[in-house]
Protein backbone atom coordinates (compact mmCIF):
# COMPACT_ATOMS: atom_id res chain seq x y z
CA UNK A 1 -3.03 -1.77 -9.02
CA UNK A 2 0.14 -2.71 -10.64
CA UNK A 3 -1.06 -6.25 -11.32
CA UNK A 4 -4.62 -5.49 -12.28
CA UNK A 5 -3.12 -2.95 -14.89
CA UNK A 6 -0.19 -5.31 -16.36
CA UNK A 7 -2.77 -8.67 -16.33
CA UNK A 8 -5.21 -5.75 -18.20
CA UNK A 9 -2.44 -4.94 -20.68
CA UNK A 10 -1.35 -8.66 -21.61
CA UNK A 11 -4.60 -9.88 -22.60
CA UNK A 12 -5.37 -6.55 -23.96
CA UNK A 13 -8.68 -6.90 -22.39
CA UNK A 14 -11.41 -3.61 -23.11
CA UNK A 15 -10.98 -2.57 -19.72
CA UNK A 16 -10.17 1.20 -18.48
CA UNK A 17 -10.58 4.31 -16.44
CA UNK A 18 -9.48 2.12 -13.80
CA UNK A 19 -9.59 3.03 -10.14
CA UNK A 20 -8.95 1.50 -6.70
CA UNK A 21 -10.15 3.48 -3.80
CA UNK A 22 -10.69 3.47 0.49
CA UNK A 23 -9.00 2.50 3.56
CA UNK A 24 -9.88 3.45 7.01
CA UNK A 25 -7.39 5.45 9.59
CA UNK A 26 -7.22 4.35 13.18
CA UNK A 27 -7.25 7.22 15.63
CA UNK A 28 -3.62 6.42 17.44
CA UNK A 29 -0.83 5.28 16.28
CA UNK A 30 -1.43 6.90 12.73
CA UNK A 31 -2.06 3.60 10.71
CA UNK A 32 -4.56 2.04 8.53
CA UNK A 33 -7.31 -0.27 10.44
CA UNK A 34 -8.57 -1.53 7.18
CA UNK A 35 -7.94 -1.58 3.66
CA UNK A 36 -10.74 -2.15 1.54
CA UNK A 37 -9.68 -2.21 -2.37
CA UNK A 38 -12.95 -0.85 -4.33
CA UNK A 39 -12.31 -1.19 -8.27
CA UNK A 40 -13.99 0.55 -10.35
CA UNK A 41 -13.12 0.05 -14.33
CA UNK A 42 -14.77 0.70 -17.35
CA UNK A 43 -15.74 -2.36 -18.66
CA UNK A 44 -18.36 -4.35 -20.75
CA UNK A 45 -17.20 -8.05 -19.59
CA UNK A 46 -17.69 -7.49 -15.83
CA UNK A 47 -16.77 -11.13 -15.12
CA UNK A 48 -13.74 -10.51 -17.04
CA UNK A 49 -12.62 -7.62 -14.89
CA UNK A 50 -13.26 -9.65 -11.64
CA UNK A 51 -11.38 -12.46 -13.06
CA UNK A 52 -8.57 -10.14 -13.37
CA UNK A 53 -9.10 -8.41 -10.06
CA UNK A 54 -8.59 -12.22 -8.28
CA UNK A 55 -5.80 -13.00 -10.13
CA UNK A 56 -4.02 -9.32 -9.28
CA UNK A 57 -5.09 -9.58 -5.68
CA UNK A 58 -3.45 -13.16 -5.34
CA UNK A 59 -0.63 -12.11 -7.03
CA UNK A 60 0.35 -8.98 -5.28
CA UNK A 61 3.54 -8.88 -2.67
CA UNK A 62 1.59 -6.21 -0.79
CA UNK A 63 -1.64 -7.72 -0.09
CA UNK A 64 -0.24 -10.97 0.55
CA UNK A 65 2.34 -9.86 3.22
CA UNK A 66 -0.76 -7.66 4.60
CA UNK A 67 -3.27 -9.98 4.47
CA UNK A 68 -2.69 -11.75 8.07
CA UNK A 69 -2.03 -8.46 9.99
CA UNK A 70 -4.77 -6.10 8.78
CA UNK A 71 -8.30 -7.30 7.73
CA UNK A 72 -7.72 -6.73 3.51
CA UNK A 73 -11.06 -6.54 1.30
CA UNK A 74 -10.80 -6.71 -2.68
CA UNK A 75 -13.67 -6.02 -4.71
CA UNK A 76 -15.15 -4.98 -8.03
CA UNK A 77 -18.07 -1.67 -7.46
């Protein structure tokens, strides 16, 4: 979210109410089995905001160091 909100702010790109939501719990140990990252942004340049959305998700420490121990899903909704 960081990312997706500074890339937002430095083009200054008519994008907001932004919100990332889900992620599924495993029963036992307590963990997430998935993450699923489901934007949702107001926004009249939809390409724009998934342009943004890749470049965040590539870009973020988290989702890289997650990305080969928990299936990760980014997308615009």
């Amino acid at each position: 979210m960081s990312n997706l909100l500074a890339a937002i702010r430095a083009r200054e790109a008519p994008i907001g109410e932004v919100r990332v939501v889900e992620g599924t719990l495993a029963e036992a140990p307590p963990r997430y089995r998935q993450i699923r990252m489901e934007v949702q942004a107001r926004t009249e340049d939809r390409a724009l905001l998934e342009k943004l959305v890749t470049m965040a998700e590539r870009a973020c420490i988290v989702a890289n160091t997650l990305r080969g121990g928990v299936d990760l899903e980014v997308r615009v909704v």
